[in-house]
PDB file of N, CA and C in Angstrom:
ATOM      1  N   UNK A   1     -23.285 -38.010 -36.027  1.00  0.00           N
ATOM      2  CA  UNK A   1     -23.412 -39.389 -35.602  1.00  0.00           C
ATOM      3  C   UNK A   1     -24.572 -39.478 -34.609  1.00  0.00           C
ATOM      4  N   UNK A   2     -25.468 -40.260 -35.048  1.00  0.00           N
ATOM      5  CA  UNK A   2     -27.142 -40.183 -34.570  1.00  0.00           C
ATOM      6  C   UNK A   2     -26.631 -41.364 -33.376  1.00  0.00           C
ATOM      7  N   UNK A   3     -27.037 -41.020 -32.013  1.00  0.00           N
ATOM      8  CA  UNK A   3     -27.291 -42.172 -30.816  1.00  0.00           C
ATOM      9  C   UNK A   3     -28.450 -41.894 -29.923  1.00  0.00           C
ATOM     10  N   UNK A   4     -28.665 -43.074 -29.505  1.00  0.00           N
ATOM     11  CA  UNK A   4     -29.808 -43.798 -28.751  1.00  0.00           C
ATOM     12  C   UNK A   4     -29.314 -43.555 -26.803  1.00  0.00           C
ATOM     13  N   UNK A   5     -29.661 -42.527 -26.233  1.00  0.00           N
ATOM     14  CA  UNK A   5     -29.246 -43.000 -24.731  1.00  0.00           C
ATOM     15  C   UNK A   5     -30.655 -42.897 -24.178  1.00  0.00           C
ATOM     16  N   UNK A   6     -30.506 -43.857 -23.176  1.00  0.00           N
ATOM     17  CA  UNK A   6     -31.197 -44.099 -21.945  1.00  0.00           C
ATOM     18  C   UNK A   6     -30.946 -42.448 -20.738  1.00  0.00           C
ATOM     19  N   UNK A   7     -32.073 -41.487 -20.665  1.00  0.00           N
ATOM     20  CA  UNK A   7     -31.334 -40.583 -19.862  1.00  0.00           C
ATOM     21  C   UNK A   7     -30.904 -40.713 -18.370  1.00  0.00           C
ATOM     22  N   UNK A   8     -31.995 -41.527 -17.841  1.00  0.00           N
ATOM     23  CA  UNK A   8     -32.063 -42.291 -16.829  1.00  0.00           C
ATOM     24  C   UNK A   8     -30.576 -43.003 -16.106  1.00  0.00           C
ATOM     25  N   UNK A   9     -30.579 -43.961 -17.483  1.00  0.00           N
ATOM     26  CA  UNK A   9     -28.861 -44.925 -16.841  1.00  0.00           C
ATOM     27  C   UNK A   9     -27.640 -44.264 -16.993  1.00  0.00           C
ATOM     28  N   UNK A  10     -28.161 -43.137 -17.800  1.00  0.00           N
ATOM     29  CA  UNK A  10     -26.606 -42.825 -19.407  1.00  0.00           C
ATOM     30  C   UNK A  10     -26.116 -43.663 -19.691  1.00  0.00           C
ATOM     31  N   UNK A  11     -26.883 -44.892 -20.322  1.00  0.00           N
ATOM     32  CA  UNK A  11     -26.676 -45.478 -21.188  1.00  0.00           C
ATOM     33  C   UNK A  11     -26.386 -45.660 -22.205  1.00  0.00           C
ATOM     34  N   UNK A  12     -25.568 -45.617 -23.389  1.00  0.00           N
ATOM     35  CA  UNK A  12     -25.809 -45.734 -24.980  1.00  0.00           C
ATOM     36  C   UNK A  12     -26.401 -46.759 -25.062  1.00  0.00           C
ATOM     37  N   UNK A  13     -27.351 -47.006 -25.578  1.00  0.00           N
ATOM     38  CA  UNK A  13     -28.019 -48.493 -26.534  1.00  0.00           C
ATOM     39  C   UNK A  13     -27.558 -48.135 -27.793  1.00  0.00           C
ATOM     40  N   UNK A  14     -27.410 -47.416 -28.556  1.00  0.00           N
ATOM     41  CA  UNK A  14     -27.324 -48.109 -30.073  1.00  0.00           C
ATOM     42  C   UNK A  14     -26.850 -46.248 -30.602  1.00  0.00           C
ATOM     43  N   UNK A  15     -25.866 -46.755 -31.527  1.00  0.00           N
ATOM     44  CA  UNK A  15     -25.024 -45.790 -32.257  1.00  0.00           C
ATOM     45  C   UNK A  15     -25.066 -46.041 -33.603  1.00  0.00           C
ATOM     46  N   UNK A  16     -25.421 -45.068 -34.613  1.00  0.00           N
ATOM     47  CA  UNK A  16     -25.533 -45.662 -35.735  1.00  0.00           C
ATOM     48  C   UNK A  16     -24.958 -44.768 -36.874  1.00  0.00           C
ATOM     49  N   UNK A  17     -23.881 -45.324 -37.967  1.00  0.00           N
ATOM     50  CA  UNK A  17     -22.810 -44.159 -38.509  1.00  0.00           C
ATOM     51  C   UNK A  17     -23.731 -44.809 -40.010  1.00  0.00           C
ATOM     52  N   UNK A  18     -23.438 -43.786 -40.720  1.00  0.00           N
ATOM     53  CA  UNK A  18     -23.820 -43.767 -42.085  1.00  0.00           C
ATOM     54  C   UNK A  18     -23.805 -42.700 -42.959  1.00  0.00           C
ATOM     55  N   UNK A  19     -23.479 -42.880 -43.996  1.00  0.00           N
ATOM     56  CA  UNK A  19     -23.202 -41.294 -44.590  1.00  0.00           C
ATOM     57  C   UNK A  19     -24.956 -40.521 -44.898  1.00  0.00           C
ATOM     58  N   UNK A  20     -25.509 -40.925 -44.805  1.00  0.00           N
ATOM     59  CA  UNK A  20     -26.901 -40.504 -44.941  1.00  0.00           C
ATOM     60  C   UNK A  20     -28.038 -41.406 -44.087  1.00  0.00           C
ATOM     61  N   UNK A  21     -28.872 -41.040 -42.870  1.00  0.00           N
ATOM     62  CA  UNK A  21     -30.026 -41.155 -42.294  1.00  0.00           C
ATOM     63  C   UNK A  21     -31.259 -40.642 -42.377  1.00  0.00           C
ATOM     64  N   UNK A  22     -31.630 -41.764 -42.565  1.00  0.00           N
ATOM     65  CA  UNK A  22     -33.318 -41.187 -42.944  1.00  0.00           C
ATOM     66  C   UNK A  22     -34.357 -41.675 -41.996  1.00  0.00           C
ATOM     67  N   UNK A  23     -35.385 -41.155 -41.859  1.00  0.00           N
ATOM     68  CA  UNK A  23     -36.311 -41.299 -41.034  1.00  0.00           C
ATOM     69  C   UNK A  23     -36.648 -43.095 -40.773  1.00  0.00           C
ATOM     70  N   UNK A  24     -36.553 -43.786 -41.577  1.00  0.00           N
ATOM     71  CA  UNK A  24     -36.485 -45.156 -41.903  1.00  0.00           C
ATOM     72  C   UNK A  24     -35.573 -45.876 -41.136  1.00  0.00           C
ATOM     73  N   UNK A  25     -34.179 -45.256 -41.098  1.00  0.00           N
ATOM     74  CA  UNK A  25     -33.107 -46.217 -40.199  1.00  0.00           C
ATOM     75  C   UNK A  25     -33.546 -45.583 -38.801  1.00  0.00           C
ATOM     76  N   UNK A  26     -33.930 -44.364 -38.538  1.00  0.00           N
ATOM     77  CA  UNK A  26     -34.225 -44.373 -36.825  1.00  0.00           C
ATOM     78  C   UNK A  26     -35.463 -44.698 -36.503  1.00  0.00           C
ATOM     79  N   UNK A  27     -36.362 -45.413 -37.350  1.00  0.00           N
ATOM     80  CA  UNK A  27     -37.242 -46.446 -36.951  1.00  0.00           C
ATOM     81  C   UNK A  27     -36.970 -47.451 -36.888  1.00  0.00           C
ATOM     82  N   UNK A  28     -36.383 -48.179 -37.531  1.00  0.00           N
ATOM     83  CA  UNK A  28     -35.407 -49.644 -37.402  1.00  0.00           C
ATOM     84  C   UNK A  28     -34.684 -49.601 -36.242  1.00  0.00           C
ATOM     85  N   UNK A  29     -33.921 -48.379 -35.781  1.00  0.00           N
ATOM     86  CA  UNK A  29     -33.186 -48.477 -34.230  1.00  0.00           C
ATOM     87  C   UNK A  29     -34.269 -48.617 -33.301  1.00  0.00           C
ATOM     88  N   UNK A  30     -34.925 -47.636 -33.082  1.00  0.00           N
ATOM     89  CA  UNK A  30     -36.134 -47.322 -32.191  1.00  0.00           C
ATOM     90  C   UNK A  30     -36.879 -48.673 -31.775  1.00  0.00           C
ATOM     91  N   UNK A  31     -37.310 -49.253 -32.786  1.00  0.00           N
ATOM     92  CA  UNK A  31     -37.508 -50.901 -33.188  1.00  0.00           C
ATOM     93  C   UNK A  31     -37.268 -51.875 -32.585  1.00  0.00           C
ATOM     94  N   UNK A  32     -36.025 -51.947 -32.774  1.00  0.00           N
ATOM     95  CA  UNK A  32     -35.395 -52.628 -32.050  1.00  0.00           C
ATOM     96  C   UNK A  32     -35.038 -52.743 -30.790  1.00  0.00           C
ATOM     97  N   UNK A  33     -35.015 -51.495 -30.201  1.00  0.00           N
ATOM     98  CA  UNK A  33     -34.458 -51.334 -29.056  1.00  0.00           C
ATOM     99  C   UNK A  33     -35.981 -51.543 -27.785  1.00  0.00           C
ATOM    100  N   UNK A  34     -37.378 -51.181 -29.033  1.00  0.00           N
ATOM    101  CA  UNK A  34     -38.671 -51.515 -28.149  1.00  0.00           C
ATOM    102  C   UNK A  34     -38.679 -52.901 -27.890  1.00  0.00           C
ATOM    103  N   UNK A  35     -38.378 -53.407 -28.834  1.00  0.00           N
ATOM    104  CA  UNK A  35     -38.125 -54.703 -28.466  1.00  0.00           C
ATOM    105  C   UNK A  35     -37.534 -55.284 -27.893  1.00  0.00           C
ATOM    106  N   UNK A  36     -36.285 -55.598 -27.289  1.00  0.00           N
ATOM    107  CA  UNK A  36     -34.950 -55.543 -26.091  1.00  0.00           C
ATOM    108  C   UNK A  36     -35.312 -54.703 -25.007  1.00  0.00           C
ATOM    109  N   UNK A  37     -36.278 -53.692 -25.030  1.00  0.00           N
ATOM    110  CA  UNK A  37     -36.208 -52.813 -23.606  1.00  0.00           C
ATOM    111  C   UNK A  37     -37.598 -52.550 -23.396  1.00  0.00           C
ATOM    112  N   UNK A  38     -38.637 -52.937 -24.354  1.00  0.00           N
ATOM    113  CA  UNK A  38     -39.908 -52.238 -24.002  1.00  0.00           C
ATOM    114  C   UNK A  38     -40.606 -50.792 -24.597  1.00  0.00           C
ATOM    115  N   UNK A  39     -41.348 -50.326 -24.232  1.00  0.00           N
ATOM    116  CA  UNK A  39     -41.494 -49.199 -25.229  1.00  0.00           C
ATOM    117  C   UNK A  39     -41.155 -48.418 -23.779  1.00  0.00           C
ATOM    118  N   UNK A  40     -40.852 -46.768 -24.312  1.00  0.00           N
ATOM    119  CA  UNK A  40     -40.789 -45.685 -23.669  1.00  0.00           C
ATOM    120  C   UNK A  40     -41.399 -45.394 -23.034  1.00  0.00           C
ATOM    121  N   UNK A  41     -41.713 -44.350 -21.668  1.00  0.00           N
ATOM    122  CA  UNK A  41     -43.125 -43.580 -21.642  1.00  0.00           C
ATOM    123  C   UNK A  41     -43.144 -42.443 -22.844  1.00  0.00           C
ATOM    124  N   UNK A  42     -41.664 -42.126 -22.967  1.00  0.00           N
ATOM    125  CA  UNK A  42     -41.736 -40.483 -23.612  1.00  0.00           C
ATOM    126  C   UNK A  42     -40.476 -40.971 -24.461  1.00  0.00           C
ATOM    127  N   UNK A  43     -40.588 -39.883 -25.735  1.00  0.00           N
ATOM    128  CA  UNK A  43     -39.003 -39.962 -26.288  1.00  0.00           C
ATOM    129  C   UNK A  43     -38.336 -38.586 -26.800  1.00  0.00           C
ATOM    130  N   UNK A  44     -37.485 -38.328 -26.082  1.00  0.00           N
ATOM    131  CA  UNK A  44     -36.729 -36.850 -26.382  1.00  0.00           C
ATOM    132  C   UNK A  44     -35.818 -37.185 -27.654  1.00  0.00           C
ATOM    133  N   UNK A  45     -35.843 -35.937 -28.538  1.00  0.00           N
ATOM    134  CA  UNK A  45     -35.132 -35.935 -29.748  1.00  0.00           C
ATOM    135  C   UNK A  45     -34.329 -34.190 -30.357  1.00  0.00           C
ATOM    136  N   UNK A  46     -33.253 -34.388 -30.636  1.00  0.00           N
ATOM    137  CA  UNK A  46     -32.943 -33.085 -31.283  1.00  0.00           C
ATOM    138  C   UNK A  46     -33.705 -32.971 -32.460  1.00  0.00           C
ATOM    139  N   UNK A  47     -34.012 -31.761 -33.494  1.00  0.00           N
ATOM    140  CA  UNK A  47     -34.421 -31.411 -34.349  1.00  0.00           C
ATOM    141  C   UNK A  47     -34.331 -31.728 -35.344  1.00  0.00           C
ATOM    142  N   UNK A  48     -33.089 -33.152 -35.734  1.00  0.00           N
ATOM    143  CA  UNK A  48     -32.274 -33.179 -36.807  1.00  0.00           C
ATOM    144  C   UNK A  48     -34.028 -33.395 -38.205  1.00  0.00           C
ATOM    145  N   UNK A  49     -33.488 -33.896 -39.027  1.00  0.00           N
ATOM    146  CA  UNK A  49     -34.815 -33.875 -40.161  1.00  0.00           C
ATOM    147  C   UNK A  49     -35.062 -35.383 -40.014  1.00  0.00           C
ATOM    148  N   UNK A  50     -33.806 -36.520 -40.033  1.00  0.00           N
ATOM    149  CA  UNK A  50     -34.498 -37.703 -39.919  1.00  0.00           C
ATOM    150  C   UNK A  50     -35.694 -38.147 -38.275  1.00  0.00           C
ATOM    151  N   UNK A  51     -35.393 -37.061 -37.564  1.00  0.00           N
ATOM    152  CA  UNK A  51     -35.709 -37.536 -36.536  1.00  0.00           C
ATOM    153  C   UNK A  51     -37.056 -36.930 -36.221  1.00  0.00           C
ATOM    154  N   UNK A  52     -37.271 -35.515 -36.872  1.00  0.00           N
ATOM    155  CA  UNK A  52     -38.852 -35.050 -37.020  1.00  0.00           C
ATOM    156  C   UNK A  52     -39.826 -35.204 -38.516  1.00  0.00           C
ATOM    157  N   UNK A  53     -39.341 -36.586 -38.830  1.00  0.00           N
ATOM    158  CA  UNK A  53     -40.137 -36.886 -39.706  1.00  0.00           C
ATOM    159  C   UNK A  53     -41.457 -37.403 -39.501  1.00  0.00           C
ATOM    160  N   UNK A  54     -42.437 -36.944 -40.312  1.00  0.00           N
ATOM    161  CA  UNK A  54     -43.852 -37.416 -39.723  1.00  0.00           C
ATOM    162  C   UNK A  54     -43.970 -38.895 -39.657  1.00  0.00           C
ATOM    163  N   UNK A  55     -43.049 -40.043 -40.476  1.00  0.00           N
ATOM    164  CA  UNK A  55     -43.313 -41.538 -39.968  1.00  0.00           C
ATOM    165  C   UNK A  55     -42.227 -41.722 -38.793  1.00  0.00           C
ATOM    166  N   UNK A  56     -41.579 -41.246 -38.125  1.00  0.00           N
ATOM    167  CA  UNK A  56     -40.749 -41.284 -36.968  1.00  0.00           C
ATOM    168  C   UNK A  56     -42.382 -40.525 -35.776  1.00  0.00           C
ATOM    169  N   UNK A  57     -42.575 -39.658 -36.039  1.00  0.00           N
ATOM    170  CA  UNK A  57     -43.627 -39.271 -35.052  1.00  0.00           C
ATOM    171  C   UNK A  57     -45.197 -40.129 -34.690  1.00  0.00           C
ATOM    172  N   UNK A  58     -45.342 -40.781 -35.636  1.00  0.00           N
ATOM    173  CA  UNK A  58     -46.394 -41.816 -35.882  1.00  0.00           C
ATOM    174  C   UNK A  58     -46.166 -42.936 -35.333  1.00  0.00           C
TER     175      UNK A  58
END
């Protein structure tokens, strides 16, 4: 189960269940959340595959 925290607040912003994630839906979160909060300076990520995809890194 892929989530979005703020490390700063420990926040959750956004939790997202699905039987399959692809690089596509954690751009749509990411997205969204630039939009409601601004962009990042930096963004930390585990290794998973949707999340080191080269259009997630772009």
């Amino acid at each position: 189960m892929p989530y979005l925290i703020d490390e700063f607040t420990r926040e959750c912003l956004a939790v997202r269940i699905d039987r399959r994630l692809r690089s596509t839906n954690v751009i749509d979160v990411l997205s969204d959340q630039f939009i409601l909060r601004g962009v990042p300076d930096s963004i930390r990520s585990d290794n998973g595959p949707e999340l080191a995809a080269r259009a997630v890194r772009d």
